[in-house]
N, C-alpha and C. Protein backbone atom coordinates (compact mmCIF):
# COMPACT_ATOMS: atom_id res chain seq x y z
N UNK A 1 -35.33 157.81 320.03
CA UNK A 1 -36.19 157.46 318.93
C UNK A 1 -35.47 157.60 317.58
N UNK A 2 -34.04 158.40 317.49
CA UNK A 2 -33.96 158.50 316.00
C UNK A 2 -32.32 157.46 315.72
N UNK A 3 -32.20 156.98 317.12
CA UNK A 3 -31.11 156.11 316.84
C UNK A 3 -31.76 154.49 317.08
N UNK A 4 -31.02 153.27 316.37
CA UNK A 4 -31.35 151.73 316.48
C UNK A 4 -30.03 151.77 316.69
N UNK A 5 -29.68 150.70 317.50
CA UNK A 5 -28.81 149.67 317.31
C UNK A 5 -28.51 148.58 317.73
N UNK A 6 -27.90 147.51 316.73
CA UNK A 6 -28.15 146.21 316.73
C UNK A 6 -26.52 145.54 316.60
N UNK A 7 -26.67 143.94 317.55
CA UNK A 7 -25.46 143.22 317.39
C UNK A 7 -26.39 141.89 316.88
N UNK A 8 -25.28 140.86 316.20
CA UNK A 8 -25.64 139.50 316.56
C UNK A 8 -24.43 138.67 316.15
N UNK A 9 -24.63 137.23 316.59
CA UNK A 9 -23.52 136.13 316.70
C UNK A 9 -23.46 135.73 315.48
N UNK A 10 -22.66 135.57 314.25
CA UNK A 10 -22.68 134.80 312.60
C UNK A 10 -22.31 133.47 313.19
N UNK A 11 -22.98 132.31 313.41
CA UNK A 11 -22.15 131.12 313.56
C UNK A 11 -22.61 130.06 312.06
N UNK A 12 -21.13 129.19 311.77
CA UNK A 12 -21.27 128.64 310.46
C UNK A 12 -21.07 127.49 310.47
N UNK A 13 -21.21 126.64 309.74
CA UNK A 13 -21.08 125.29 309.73
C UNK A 13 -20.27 125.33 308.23
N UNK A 14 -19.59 124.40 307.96
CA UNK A 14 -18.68 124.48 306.87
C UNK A 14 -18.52 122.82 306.69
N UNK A 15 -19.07 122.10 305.67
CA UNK A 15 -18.70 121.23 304.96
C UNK A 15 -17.93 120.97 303.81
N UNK A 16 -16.89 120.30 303.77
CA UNK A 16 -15.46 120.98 302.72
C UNK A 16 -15.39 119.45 301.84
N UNK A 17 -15.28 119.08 300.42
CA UNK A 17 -14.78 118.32 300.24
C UNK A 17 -14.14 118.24 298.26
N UNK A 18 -12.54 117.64 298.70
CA UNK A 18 -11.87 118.17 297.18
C UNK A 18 -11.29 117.65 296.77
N UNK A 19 -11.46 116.97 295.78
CA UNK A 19 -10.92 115.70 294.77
C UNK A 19 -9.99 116.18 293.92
N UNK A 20 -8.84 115.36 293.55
CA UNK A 20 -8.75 115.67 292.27
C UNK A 20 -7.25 114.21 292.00
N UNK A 21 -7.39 114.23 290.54
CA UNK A 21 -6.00 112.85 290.04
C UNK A 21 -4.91 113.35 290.54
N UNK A 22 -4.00 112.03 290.08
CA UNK A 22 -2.57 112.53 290.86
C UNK A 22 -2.13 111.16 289.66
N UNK A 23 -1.08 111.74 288.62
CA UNK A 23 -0.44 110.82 287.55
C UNK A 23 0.38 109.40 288.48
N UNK A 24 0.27 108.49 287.51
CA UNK A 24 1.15 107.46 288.00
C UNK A 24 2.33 107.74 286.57
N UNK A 25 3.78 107.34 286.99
CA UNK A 25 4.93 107.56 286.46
C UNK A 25 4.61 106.96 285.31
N UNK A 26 4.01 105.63 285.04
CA UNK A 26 3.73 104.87 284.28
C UNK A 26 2.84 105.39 283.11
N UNK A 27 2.50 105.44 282.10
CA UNK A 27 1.71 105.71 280.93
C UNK A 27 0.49 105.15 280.94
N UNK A 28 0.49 103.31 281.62
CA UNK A 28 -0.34 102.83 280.62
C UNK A 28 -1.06 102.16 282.14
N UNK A 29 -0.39 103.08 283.26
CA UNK A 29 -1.38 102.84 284.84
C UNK A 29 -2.50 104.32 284.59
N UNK A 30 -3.94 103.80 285.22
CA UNK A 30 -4.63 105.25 285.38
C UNK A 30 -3.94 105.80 286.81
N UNK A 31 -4.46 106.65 286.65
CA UNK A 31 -4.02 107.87 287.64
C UNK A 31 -4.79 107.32 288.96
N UNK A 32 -3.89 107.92 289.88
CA UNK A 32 -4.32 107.60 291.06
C UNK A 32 -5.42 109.01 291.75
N UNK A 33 -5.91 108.79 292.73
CA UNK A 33 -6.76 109.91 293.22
C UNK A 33 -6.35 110.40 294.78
N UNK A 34 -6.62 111.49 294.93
CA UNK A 34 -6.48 111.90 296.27
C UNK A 34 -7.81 112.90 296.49
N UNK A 35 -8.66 112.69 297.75
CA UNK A 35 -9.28 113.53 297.85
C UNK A 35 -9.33 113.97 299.74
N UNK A 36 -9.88 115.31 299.78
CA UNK A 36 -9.77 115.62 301.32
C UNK A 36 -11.00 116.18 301.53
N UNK A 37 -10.89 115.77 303.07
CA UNK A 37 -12.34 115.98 303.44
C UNK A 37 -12.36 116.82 304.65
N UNK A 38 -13.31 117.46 305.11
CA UNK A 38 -13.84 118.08 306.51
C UNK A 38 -14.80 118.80 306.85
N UNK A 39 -14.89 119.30 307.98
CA UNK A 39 -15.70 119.73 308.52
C UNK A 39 -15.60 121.15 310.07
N UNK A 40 -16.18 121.82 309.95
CA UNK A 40 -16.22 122.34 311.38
C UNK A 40 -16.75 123.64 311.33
N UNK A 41 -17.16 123.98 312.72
CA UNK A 41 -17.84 125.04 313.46
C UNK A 41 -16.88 126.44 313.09
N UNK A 42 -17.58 127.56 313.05
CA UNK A 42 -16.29 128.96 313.26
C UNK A 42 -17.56 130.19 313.75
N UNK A 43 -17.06 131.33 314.23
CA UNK A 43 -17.89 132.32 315.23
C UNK A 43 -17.51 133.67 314.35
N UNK A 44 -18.43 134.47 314.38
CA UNK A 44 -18.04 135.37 313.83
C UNK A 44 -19.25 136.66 314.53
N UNK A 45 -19.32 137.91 314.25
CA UNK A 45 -19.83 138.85 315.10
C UNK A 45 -20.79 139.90 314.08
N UNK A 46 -21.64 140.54 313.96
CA UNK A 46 -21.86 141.76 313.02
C UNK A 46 -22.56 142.61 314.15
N UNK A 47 -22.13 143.70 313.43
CA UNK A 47 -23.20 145.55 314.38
C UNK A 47 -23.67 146.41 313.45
N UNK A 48 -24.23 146.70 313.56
CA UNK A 48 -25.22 148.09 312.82
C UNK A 48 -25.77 149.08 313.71
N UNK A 49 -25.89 150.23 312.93
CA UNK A 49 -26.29 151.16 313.56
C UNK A 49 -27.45 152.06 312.72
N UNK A 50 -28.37 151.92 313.28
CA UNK A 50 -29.26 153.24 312.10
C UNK A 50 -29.57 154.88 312.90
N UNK A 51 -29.78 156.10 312.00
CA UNK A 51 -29.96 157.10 312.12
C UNK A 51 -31.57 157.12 311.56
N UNK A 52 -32.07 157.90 312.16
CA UNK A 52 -33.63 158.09 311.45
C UNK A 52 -33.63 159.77 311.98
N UNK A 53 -34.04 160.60 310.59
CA UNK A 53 -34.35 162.41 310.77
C UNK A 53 -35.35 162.02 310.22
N UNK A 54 -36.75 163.71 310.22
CA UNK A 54 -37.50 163.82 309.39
C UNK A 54 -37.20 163.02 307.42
N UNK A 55 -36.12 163.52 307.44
CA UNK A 55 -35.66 163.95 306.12
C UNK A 55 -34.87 162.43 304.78
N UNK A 56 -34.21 161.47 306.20
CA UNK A 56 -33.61 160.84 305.63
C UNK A 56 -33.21 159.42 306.44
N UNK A 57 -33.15 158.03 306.19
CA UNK A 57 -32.66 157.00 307.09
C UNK A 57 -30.83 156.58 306.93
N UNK A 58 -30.20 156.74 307.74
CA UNK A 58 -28.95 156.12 307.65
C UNK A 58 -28.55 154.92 308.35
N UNK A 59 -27.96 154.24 307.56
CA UNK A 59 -27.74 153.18 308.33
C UNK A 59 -26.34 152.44 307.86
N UNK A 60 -25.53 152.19 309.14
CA UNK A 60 -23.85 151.50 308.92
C UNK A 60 -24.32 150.74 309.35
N UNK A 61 -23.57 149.18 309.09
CA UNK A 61 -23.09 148.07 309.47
C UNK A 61 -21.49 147.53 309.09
N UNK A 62 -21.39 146.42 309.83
CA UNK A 62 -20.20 145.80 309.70
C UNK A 62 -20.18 143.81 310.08
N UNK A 63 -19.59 143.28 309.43
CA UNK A 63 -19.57 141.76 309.80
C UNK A 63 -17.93 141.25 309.62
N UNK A 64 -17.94 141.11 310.79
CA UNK A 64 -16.58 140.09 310.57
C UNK A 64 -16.24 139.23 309.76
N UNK A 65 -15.00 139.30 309.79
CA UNK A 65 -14.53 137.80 308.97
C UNK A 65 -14.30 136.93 309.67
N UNK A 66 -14.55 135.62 308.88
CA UNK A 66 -14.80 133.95 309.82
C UNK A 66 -13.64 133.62 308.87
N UNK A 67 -12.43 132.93 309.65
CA UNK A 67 -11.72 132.41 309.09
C UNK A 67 -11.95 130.84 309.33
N UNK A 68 -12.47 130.12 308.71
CA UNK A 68 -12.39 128.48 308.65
C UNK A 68 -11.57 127.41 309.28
N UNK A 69 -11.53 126.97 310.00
CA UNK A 69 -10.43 126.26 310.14
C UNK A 69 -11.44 124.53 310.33
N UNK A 70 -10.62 123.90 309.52
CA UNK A 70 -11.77 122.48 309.29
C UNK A 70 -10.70 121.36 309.75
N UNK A 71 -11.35 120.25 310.20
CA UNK A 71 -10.73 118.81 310.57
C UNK A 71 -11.38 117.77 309.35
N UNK A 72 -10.47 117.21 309.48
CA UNK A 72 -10.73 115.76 308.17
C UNK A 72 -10.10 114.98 308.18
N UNK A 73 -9.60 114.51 307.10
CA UNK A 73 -8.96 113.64 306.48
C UNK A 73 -8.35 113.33 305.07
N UNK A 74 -7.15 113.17 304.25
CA UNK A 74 -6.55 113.27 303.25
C UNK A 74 -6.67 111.81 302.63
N UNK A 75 -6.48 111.45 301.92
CA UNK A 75 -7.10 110.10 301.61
C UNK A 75 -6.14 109.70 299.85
N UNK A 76 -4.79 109.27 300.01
CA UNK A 76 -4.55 109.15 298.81
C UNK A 76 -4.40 107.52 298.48
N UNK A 77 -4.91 107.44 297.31
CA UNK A 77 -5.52 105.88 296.50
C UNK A 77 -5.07 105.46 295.26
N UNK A 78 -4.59 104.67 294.81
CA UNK A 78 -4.00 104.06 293.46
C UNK A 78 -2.41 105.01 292.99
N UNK A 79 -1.93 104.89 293.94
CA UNK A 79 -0.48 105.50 292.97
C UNK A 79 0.40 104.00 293.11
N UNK A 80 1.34 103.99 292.34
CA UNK A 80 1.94 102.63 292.27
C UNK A 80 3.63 103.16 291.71
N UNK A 81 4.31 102.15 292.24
CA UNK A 81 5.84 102.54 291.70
C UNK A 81 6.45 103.72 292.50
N UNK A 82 7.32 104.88 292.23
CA UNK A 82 8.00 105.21 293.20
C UNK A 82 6.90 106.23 294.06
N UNK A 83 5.82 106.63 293.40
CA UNK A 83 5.50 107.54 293.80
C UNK A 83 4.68 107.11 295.38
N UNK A 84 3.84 105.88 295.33
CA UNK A 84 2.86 105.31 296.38
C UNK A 84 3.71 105.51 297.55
N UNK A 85 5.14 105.31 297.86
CA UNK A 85 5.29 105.52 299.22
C UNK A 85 5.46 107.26 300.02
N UNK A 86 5.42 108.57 299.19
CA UNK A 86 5.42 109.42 298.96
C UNK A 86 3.87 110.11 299.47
């Protein structure tokens, strides 16, 4: 009665997406763009534990870390001159 304890599964979904310019050599070309994209699943775990006295409630926990790992695609658009084959 004066102990709990608890597990459960963290599962995440992660939608990723990150733009940004990329100069053309040229001055008077706009900049070209690159942006990347993805997606994916990752697992992760947490536990706790509680104490219960007359007097006082304690309680630890802990949660893992989810390290990300995502699939996509890189996507680079408008560079021109030496840089486009790069």
């Amino acid at each position: 009665d004066w102990l709990r304890v608890g597990a459960g599964l963290n599962i995440e979904y992660t939608d990723a997406s990150l733009g940004n310019a990329l100069p053309n050599l040229a001055a008077a070309l706009p900049d070209g763009r690159q942006e990347l994209k993805g997606d994916g699943w990752d697992l992760g775990w947490t536990a706790g534990v509680q104490l219960h006295s007359n007097r006082f409630t304690l309680g630890l926990s802990y949660k893992s870390a989810i390290e990300h790992t995502l699939k996509g695609n890189l996507t680079v658009s408008g560079l021109v001159g030496p840089l486009a084959g790069s």
